[in-house]
Protein backbone atom coordinates (compact mmCIF):
# COMPACT_ATOMS: atom_id res chain seq x y z
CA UNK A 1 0.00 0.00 0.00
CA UNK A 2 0.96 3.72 -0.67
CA UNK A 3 -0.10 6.75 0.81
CA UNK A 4 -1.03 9.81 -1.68
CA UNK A 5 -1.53 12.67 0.62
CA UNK A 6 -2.81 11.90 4.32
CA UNK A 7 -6.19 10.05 3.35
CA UNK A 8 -6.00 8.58 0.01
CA UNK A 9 -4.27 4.71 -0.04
CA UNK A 10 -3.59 2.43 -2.93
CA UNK A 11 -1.97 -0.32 -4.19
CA UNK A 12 1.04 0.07 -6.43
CA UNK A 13 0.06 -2.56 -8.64
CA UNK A 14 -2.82 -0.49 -9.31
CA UNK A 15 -1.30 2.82 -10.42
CA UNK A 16 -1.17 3.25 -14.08
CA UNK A 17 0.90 6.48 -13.74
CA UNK A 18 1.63 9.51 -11.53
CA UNK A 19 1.72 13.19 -13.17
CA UNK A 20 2.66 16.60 -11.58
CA UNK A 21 1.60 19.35 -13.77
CA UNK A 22 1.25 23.08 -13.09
CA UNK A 23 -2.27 24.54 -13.85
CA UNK A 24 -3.84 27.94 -13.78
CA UNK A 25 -5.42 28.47 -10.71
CA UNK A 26 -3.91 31.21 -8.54
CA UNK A 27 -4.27 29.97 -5.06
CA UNK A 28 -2.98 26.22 -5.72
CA UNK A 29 -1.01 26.22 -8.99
CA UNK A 30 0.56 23.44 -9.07
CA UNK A 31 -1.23 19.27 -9.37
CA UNK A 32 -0.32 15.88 -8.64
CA UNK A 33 -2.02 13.33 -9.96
CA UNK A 34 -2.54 9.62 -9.59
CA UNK A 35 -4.13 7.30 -12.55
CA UNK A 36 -4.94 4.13 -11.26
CA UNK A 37 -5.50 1.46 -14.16
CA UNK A 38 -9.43 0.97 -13.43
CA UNK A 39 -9.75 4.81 -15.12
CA UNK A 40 -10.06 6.64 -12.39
CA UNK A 41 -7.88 9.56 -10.96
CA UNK A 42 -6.96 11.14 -7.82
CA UNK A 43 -5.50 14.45 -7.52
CA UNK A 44 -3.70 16.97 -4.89
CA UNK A 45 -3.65 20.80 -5.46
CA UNK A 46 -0.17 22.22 -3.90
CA UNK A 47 0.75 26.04 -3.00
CA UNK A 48 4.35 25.53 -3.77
CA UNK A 49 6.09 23.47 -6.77
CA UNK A 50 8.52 22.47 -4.14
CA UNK A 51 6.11 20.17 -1.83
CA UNK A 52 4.61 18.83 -5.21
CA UNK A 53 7.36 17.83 -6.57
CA UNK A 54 8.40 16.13 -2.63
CA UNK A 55 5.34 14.47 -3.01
CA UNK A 56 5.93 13.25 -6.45
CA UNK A 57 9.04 11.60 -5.66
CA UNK A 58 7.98 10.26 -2.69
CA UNK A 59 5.13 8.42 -4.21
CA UNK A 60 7.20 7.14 -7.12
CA UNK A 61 9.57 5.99 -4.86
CA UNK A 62 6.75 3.71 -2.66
CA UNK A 63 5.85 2.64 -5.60
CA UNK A 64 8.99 1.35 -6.83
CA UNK A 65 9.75 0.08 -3.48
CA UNK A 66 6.38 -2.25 -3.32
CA UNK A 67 7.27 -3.39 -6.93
CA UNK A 68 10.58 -4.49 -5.82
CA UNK A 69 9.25 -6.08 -2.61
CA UNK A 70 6.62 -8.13 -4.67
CA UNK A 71 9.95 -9.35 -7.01
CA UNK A 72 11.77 -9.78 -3.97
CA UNK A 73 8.83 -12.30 -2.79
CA UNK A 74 8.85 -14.01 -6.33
CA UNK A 75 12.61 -14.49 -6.18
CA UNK A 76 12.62 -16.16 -2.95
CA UNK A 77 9.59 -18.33 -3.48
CA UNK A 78 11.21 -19.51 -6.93
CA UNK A 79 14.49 -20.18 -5.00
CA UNK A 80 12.55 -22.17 -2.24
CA UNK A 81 11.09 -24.44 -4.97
CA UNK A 82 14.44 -24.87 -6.25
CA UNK A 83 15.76 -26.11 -3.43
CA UNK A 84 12.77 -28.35 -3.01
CA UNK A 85 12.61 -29.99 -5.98
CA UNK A 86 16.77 -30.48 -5.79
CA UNK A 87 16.77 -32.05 -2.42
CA UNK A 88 13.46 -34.22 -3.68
CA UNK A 89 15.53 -35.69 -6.52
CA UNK A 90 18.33 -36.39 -4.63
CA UNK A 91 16.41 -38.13 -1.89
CA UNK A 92 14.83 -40.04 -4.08
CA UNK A 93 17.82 -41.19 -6.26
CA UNK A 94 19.18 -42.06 -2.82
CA UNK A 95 16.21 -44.00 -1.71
CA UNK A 96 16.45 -45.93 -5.40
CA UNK A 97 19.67 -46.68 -5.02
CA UNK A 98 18.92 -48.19 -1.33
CA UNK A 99 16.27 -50.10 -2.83
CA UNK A 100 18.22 -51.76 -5.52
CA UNK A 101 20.83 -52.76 -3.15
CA UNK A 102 17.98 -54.75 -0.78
CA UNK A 103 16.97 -56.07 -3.88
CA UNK A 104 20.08 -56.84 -5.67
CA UNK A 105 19.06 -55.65 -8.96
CA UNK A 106 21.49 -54.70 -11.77
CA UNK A 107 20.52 -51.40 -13.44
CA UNK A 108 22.18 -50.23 -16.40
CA UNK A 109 22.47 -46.36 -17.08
CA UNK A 110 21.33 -45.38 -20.29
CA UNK A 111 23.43 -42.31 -21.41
């Protein structure tokens, strides 16, 4: 989750992009704005171009930070199976092998 301003939250995998444009209005010139991929918008009015542009990197930068926690996850889930499916083989080659012995069965490798 991301926070955009003090009451707005959303998911990153939701944001389509995030814009900061100046507009014309007098008393809060300058916009930030958040598309979300379902269409919608949400957008902040700012006094100063300095907070809106604070803002606007700090929400790119949650952003990128959830996207690389969500690879992160991926990575480590994919290197658990891995390691899984490694260790299965080799228990089971070693359980074979165990197995032939009891039985005394000759097995030819096929290469």
């Amino acid at each position: 989750m991301i926070s955009f301003g003090k009451y707005h939250h959303i998911m990153a995998k939701d944001v389509e992009y995030v814009e900061a444009l100046k507009g014309d209005s007098d008393s809060y010139p300058y916009h930030l704005t958040v598309y979300l991929r379902s269409g919608h918008k949400i957008s902040l009015a700012y006094m100063k171009e300095e907070n809106c542009k604070a803002e606007h990197a700090r929400v790119i930068r949650q952003i990128e930070m959830e996207q690389r926690r969500e690879q992160d996850e991926v990575m480590s889930t994919l290197s658990i199976l891995r390691t899984t499916i490694n260790s299965i083989d080799s228990r089971q080659l070693r359980i074979w092998r165990h197995l032939e012995k009891l039985l005394k069965v000759q097995v030819e490798e096929v290469k």
